[in-house]
N, C-alpha and C. Protein backbone atom coordinates (compact mmCIF):
# COMPACT_ATOMS: atom_id res chain seq x y z
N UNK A 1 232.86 61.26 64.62
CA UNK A 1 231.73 61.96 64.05
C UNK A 1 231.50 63.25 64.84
N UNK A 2 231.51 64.36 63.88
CA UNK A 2 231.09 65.64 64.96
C UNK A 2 229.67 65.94 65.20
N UNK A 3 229.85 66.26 66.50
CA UNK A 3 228.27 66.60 66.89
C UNK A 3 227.59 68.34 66.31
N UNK A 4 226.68 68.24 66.29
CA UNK A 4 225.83 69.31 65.91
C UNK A 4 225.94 70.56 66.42
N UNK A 5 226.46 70.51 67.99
CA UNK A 5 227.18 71.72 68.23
C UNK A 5 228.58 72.11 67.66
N UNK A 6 229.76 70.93 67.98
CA UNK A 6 230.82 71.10 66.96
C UNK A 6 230.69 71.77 65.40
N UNK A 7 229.66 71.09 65.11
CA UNK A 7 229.80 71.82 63.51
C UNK A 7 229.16 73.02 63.59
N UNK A 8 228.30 73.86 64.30
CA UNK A 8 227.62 74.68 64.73
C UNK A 8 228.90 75.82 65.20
N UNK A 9 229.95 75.75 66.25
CA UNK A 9 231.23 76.25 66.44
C UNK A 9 232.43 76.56 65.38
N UNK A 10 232.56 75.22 64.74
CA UNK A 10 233.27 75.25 63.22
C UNK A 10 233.11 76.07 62.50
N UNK A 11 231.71 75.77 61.92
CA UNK A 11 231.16 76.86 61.03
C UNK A 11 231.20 78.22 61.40
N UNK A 12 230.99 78.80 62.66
CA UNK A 12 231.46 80.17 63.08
C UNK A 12 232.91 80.71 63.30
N UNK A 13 233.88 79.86 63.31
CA UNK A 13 235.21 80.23 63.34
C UNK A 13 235.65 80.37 61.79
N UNK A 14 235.17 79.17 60.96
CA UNK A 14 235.06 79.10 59.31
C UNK A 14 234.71 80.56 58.96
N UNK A 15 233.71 80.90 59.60
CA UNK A 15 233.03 82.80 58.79
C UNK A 15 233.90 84.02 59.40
N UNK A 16 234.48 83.65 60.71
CA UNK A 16 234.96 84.67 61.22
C UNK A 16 236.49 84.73 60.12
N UNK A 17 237.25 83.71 60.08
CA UNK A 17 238.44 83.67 58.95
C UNK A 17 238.01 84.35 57.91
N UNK A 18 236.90 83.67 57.46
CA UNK A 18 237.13 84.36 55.80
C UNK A 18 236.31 85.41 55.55
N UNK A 19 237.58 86.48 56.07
CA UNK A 19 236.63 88.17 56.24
C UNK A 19 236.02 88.90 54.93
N UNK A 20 236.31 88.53 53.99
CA UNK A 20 235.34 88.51 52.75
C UNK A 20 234.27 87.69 52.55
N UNK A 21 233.92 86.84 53.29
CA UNK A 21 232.77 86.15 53.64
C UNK A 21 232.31 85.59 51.70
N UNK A 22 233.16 84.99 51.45
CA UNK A 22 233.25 84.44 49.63
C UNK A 22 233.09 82.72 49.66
N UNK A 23 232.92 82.29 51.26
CA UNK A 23 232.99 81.17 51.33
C UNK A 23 234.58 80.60 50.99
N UNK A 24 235.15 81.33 51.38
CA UNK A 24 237.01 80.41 51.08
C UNK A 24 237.87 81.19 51.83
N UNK A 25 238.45 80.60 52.86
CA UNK A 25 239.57 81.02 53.62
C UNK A 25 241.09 81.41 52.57
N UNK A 26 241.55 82.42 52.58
CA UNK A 26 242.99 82.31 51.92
C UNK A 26 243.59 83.62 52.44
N UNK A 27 244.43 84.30 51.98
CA UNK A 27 245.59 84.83 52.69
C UNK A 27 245.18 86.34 52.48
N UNK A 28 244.45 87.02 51.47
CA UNK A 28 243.70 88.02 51.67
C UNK A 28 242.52 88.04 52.79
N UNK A 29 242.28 87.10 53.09
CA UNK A 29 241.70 87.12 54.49
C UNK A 29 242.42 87.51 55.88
N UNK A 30 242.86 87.16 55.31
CA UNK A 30 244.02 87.24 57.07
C UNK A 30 244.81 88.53 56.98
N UNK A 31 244.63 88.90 55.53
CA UNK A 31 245.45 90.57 55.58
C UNK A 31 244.52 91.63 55.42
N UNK A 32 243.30 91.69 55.22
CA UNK A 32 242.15 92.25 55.49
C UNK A 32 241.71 92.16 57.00
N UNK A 33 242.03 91.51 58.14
CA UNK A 33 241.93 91.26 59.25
C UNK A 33 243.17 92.69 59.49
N UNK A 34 244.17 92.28 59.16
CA UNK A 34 245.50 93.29 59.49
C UNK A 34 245.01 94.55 59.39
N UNK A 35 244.23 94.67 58.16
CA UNK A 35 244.08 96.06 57.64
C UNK A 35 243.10 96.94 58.06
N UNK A 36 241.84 96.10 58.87
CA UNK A 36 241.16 96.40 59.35
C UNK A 36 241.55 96.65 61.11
N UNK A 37 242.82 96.07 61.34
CA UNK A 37 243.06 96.41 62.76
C UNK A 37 243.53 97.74 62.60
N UNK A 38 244.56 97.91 61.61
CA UNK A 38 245.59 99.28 61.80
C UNK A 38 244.51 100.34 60.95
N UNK A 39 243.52 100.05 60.53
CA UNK A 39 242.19 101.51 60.38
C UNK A 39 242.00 101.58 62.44
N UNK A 40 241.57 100.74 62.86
CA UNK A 40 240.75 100.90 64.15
C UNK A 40 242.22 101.64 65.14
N UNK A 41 243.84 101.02 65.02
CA UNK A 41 244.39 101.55 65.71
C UNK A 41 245.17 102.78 65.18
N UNK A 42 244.17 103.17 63.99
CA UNK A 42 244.78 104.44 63.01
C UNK A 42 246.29 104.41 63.01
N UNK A 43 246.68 103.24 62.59
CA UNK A 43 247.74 103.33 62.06
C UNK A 43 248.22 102.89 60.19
N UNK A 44 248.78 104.33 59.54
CA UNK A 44 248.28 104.69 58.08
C UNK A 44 250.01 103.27 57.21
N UNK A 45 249.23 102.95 56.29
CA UNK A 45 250.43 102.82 55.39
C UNK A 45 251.66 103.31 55.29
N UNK A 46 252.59 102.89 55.30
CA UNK A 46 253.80 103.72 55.20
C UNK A 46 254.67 103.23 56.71
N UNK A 47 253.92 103.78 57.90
CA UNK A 47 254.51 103.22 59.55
C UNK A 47 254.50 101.97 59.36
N UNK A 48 256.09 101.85 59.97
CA UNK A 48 256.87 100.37 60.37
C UNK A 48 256.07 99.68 61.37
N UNK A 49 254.90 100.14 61.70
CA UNK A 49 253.77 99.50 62.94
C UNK A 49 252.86 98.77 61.80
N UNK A 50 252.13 98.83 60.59
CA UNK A 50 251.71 98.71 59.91
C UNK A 50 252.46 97.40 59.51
N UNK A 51 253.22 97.63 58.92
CA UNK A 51 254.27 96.72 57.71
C UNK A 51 254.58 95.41 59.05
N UNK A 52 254.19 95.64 60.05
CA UNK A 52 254.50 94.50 61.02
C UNK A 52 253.46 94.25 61.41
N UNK A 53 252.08 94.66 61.64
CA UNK A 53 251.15 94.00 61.78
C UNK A 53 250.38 92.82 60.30
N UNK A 54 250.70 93.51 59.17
CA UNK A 54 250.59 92.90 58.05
C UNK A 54 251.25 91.52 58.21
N UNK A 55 252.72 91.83 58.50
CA UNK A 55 253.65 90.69 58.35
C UNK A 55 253.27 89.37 59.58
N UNK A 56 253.02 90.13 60.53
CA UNK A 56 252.09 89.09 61.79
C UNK A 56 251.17 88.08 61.07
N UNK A 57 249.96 88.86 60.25
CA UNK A 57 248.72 88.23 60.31
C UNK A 57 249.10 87.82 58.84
N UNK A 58 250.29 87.90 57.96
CA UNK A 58 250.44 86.57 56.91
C UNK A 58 251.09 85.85 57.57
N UNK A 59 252.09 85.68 58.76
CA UNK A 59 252.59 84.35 59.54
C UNK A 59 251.34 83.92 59.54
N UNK A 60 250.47 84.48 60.45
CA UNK A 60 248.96 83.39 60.88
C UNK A 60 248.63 82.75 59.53
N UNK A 61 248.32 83.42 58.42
CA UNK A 61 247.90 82.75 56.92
C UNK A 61 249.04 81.37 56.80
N UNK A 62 250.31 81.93 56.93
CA UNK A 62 251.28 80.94 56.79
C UNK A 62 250.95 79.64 57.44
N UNK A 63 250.84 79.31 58.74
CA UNK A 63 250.43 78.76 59.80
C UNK A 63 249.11 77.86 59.33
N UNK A 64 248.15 78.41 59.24
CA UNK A 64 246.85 78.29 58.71
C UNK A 64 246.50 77.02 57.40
N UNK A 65 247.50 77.82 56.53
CA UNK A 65 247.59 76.81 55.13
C UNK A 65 248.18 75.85 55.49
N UNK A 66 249.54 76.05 56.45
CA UNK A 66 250.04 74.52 56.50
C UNK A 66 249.20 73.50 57.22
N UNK A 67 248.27 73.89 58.34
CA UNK A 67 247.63 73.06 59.02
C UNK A 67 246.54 72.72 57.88
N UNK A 68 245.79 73.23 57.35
CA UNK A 68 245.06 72.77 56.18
C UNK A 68 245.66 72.04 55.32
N UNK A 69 246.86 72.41 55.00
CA UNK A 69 247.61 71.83 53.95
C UNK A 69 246.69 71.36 52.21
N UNK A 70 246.04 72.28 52.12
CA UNK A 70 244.93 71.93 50.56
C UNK A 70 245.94 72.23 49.76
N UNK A 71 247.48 72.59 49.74
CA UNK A 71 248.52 73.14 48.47
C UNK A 71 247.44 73.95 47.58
N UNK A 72 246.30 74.33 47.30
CA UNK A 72 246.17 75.98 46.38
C UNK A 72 245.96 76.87 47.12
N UNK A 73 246.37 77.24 48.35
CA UNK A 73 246.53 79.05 49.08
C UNK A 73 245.25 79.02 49.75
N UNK A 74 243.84 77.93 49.56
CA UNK A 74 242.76 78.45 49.91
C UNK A 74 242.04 77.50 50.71
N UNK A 75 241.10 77.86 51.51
CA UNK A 75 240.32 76.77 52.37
C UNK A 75 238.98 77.01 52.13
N UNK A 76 238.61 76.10 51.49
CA UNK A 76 237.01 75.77 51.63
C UNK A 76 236.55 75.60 52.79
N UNK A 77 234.66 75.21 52.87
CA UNK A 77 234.52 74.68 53.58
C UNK A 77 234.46 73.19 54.06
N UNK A 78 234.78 72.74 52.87
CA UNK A 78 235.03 71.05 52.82
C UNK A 78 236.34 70.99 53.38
N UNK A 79 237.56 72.06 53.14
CA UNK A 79 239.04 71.57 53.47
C UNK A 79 238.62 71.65 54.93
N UNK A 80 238.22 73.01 55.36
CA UNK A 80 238.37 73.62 57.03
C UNK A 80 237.69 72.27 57.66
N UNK A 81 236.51 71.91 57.21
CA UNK A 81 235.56 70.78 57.95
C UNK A 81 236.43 69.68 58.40
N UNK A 82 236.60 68.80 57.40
CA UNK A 82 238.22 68.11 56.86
C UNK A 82 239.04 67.89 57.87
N UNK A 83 239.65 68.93 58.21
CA UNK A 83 240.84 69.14 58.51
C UNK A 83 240.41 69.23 60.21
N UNK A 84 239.36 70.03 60.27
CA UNK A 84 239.21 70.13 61.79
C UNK A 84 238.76 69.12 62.77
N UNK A 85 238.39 68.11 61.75
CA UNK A 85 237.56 66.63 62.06
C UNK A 85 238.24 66.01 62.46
N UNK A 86 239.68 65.76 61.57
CA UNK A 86 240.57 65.04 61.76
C UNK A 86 241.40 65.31 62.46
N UNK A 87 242.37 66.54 61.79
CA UNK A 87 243.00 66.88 63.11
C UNK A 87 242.66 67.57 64.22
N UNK A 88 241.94 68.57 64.14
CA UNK A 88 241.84 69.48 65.54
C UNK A 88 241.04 68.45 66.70
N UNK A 89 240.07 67.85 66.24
CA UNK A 89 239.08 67.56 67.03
C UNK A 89 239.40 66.35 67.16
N UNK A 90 239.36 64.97 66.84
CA UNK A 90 239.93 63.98 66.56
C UNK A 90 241.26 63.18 66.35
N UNK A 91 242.20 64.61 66.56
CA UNK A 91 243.31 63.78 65.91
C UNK A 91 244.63 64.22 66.90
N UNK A 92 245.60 63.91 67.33
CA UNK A 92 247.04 63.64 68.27
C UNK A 92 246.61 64.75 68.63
N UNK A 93 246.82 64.23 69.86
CA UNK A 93 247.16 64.94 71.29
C UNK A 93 247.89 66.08 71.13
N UNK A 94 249.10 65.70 70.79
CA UNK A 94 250.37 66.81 70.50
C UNK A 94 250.27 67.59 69.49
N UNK A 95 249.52 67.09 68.50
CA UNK A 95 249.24 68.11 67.58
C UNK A 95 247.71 69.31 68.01
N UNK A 96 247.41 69.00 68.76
CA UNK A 96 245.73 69.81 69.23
C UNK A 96 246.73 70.78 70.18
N UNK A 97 247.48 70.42 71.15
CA UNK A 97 248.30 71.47 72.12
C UNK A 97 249.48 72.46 71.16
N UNK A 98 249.86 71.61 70.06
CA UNK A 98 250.68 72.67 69.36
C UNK A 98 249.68 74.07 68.53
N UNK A 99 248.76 73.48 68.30
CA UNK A 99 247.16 73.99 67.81
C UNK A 99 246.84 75.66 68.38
N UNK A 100 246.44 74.70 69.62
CA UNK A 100 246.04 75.72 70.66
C UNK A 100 247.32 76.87 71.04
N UNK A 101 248.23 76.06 71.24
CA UNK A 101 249.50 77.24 71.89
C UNK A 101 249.43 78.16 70.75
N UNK A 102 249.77 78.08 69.17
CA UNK A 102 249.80 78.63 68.40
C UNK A 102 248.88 79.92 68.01
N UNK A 103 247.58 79.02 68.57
CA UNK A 103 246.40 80.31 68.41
C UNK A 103 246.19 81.12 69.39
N UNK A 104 246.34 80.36 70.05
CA UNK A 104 246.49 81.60 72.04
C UNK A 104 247.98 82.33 71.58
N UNK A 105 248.76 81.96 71.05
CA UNK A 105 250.38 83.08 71.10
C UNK A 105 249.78 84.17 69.88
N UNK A 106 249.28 83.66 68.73
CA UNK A 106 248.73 84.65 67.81
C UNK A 106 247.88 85.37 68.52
N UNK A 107 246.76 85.38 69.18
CA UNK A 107 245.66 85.94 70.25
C UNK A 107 246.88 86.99 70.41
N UNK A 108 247.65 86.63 71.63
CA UNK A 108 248.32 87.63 72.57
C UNK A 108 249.27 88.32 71.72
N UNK A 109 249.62 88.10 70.63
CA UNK A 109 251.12 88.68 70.03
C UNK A 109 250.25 90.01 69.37
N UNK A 110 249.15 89.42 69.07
CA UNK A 110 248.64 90.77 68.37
C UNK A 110 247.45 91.65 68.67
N UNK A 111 246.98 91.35 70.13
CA UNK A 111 245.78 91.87 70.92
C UNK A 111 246.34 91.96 72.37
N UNK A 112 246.93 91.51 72.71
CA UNK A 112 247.82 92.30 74.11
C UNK A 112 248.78 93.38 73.87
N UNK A 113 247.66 94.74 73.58
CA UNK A 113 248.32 96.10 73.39
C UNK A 113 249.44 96.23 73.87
N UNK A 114 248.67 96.16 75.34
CA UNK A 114 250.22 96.81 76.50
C UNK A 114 250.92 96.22 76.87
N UNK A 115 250.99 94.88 76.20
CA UNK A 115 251.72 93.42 76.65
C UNK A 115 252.15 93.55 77.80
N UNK A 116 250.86 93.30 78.79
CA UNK A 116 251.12 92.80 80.21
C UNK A 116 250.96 91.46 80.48
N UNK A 117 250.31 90.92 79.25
CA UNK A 117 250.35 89.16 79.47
C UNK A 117 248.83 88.73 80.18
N UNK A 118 248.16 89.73 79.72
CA UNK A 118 246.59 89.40 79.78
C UNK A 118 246.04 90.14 78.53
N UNK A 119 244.61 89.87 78.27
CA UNK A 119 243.68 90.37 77.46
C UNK A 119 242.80 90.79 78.08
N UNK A 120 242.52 92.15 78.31
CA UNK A 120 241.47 93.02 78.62
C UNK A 120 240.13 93.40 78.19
N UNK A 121 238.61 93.91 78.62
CA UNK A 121 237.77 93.83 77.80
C UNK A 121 238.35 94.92 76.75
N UNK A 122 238.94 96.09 76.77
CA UNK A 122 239.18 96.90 75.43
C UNK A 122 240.07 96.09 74.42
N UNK A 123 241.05 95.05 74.57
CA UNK A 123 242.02 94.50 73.85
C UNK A 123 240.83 93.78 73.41
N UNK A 124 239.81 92.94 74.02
CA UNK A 124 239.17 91.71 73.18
C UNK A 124 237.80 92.87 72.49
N UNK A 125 237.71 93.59 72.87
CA UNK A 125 236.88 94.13 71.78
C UNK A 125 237.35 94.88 70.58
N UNK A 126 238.74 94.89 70.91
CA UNK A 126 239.86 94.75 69.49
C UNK A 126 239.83 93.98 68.19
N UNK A 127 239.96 92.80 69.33
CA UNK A 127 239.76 91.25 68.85
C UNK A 127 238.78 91.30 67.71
N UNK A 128 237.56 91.52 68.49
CA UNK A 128 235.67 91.48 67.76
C UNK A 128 235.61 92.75 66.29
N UNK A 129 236.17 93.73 66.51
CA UNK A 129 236.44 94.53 65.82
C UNK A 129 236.91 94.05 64.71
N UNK A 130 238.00 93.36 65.55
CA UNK A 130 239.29 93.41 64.16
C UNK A 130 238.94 93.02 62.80
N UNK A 131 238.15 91.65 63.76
CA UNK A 131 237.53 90.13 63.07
C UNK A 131 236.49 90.47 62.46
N UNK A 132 235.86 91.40 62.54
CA UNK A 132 234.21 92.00 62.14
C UNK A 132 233.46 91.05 62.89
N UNK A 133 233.48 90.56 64.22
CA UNK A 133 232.27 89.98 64.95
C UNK A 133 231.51 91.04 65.61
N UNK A 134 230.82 91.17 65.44
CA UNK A 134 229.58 91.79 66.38
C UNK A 134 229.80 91.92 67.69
N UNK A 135 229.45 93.50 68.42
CA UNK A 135 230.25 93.24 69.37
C UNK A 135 229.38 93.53 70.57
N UNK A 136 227.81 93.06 70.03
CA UNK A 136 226.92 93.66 71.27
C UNK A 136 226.85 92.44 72.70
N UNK A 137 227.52 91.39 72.36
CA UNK A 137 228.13 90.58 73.33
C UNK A 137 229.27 90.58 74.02
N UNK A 138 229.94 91.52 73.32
CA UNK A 138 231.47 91.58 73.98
C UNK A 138 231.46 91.40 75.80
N UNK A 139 230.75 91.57 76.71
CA UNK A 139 230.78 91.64 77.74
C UNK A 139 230.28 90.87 78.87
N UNK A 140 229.69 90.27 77.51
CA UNK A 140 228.86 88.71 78.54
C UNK A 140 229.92 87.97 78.31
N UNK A 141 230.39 87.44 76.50
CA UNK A 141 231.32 87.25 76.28
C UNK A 141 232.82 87.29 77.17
N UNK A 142 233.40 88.38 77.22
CA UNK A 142 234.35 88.18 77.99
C UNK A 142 234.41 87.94 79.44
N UNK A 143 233.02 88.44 80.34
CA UNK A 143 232.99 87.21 81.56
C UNK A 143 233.03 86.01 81.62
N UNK A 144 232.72 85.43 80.39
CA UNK A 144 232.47 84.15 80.29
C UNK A 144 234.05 83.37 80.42
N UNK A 145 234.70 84.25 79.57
CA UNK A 145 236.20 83.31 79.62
C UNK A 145 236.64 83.72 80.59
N UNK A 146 236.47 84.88 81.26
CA UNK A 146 236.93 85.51 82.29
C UNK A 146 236.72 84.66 83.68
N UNK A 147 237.42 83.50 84.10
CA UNK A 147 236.97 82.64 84.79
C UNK A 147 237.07 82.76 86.12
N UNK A 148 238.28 83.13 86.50
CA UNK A 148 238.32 84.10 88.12
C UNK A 148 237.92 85.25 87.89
N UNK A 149 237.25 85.61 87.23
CA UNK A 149 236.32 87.20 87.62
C UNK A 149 237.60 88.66 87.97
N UNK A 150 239.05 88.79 87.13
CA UNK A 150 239.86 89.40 87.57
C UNK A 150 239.76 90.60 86.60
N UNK A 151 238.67 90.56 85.70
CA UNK A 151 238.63 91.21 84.85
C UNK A 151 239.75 91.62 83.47
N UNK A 152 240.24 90.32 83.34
CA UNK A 152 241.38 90.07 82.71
C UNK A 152 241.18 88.87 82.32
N UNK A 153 241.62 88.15 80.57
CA UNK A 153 241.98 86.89 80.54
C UNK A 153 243.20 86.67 80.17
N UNK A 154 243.72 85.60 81.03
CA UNK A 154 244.67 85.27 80.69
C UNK A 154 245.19 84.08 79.79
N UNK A 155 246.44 83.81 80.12
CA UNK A 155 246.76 82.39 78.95
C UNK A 155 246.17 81.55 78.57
N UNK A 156 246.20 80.96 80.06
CA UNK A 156 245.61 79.75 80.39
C UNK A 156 244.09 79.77 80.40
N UNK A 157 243.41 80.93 81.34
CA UNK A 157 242.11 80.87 80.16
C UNK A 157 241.63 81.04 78.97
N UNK A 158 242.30 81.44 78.23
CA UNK A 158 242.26 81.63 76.87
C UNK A 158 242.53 80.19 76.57
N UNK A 159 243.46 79.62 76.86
CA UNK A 159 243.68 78.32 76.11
C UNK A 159 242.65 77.31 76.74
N UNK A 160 242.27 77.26 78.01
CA UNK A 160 240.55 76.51 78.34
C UNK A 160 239.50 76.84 77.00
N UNK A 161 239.85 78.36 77.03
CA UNK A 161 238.94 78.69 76.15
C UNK A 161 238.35 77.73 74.45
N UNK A 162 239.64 77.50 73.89
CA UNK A 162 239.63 77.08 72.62
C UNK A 162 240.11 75.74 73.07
N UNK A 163 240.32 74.89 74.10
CA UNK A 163 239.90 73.68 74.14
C UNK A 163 238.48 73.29 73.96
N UNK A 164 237.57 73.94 75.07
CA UNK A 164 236.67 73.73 74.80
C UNK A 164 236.05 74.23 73.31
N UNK A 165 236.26 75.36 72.95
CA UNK A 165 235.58 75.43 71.65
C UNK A 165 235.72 74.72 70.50
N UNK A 166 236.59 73.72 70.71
CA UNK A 166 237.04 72.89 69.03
C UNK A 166 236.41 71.38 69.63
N UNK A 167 236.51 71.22 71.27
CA UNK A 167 236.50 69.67 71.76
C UNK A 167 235.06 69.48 72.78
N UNK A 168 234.45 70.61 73.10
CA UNK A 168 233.30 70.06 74.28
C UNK A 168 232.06 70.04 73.29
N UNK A 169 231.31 69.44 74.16
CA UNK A 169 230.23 68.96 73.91
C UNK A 169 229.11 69.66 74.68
N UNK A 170 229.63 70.37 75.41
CA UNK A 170 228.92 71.03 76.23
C UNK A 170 228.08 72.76 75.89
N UNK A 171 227.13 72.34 75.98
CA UNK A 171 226.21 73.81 75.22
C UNK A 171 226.46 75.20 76.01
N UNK A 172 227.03 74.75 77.15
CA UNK A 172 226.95 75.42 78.63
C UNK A 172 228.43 76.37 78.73
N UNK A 173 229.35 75.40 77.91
CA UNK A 173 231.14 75.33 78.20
C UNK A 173 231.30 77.18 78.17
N UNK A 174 232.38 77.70 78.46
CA UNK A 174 232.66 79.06 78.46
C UNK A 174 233.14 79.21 77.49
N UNK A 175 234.04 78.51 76.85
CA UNK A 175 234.56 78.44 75.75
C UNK A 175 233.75 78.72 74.21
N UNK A 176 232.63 78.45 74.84
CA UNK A 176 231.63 78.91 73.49
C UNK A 176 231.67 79.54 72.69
N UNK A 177 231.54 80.79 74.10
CA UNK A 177 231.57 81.92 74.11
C UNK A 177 232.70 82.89 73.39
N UNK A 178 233.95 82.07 72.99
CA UNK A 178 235.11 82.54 72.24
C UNK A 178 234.79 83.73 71.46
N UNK A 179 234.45 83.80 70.56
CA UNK A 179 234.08 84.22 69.10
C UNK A 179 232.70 85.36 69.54
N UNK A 180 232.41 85.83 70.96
CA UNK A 180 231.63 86.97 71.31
C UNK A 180 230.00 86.31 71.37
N UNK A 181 229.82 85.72 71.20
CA UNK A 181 228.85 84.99 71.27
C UNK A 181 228.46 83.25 71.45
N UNK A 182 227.61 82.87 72.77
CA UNK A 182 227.38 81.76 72.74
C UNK A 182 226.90 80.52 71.57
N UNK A 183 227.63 79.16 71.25
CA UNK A 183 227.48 78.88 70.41
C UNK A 183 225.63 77.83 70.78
N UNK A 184 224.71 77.60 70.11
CA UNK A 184 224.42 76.56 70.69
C UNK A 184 223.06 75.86 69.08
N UNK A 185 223.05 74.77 70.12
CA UNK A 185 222.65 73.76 68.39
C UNK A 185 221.20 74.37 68.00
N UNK A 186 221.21 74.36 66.68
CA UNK A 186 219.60 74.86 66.24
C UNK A 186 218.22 74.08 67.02
């Protein structure tokens, strides 16, 4: 059974996906994410930088549907709930670490500009951008995951990060904080 903060976290990763905010995750979401990165890194239609960031963020769609697996292209909020109940939060071990690696390698493949193998506050306010989150937290926010204070996150905090955000219980966790803002129960 998920707790009230869990579904409270859910539901904000649920709105951040579906960047048309239509109530349904599907694959124009995830390429409206693309399209909205290469406006911010002014990069126009036509550049082979473009045509590969597109092609990135339909892998993630790709990725996405299969873990949902609803077979019509789209995620409700009954599928995402569903699905995150069972598997993300609740369900094999090995499947929650294949989860996480997947979403921390998407994170870095397409927000570690200078691919030095961290995320910076300008790369994660990329991130907030990209996603249309609000970004007047960006900085509490990224101390928060920022766990040795190096002014950098890295892998492995990133991946603390979205453990805790799919699995703690904790109102307090840093991980909350993922998505630019602390999550916490009404």
């Amino acid at each position: 059974m998920l707790t009230e903060l869990q579904i409270n976290k859910l539901e904000r990763f649920f709105y951040v996906l579906d960047y048309d905010r239509n109530g349904i995750i599907e694959k124009d979401d995830f390429l409206g994410i693309a399209e909205n990165l290469c406006i911010l890194w002014r990069i126009k239609e036509g550049d082979p930088k473009y045509d590969e960031i597109k092609s990135k963020f339909e892998a993630g769609w790709n990725h996405f549907d299969l873990f949902v697996n609803n077979n019509d292209g789209k995620a409700n909020w009954d599928h995402w709930i569903h699905f995150a109940e069972e598997v993300i939060i609740n369900g094999d071990e090995d499947f929650f670490k294949h989860y996480v690696d997947e979403f921390v390698g998407e994170i870095f493949d397409n927000f570690d500009t200078d691919n030095d193998g961290y995320i910076n506050l300008d790369e994660y306010i990329d991130l907030l951008v990209g996603y249309r989150i609000e970004v007047r937290f960006a900085a509490k926010s990224f101390r928060k995951l920022d766990r040795n204070k190096d002014d950098l996150i890295s892998r492995g905090e990133l991946i603390s990060a979205v453990k805790e955000f799919f699995r703690s219980n904790d109102p307090d966790a840093p991980g909350n904080w993922l998505f630019g803002m602390g999550i916490l129960p009404d």
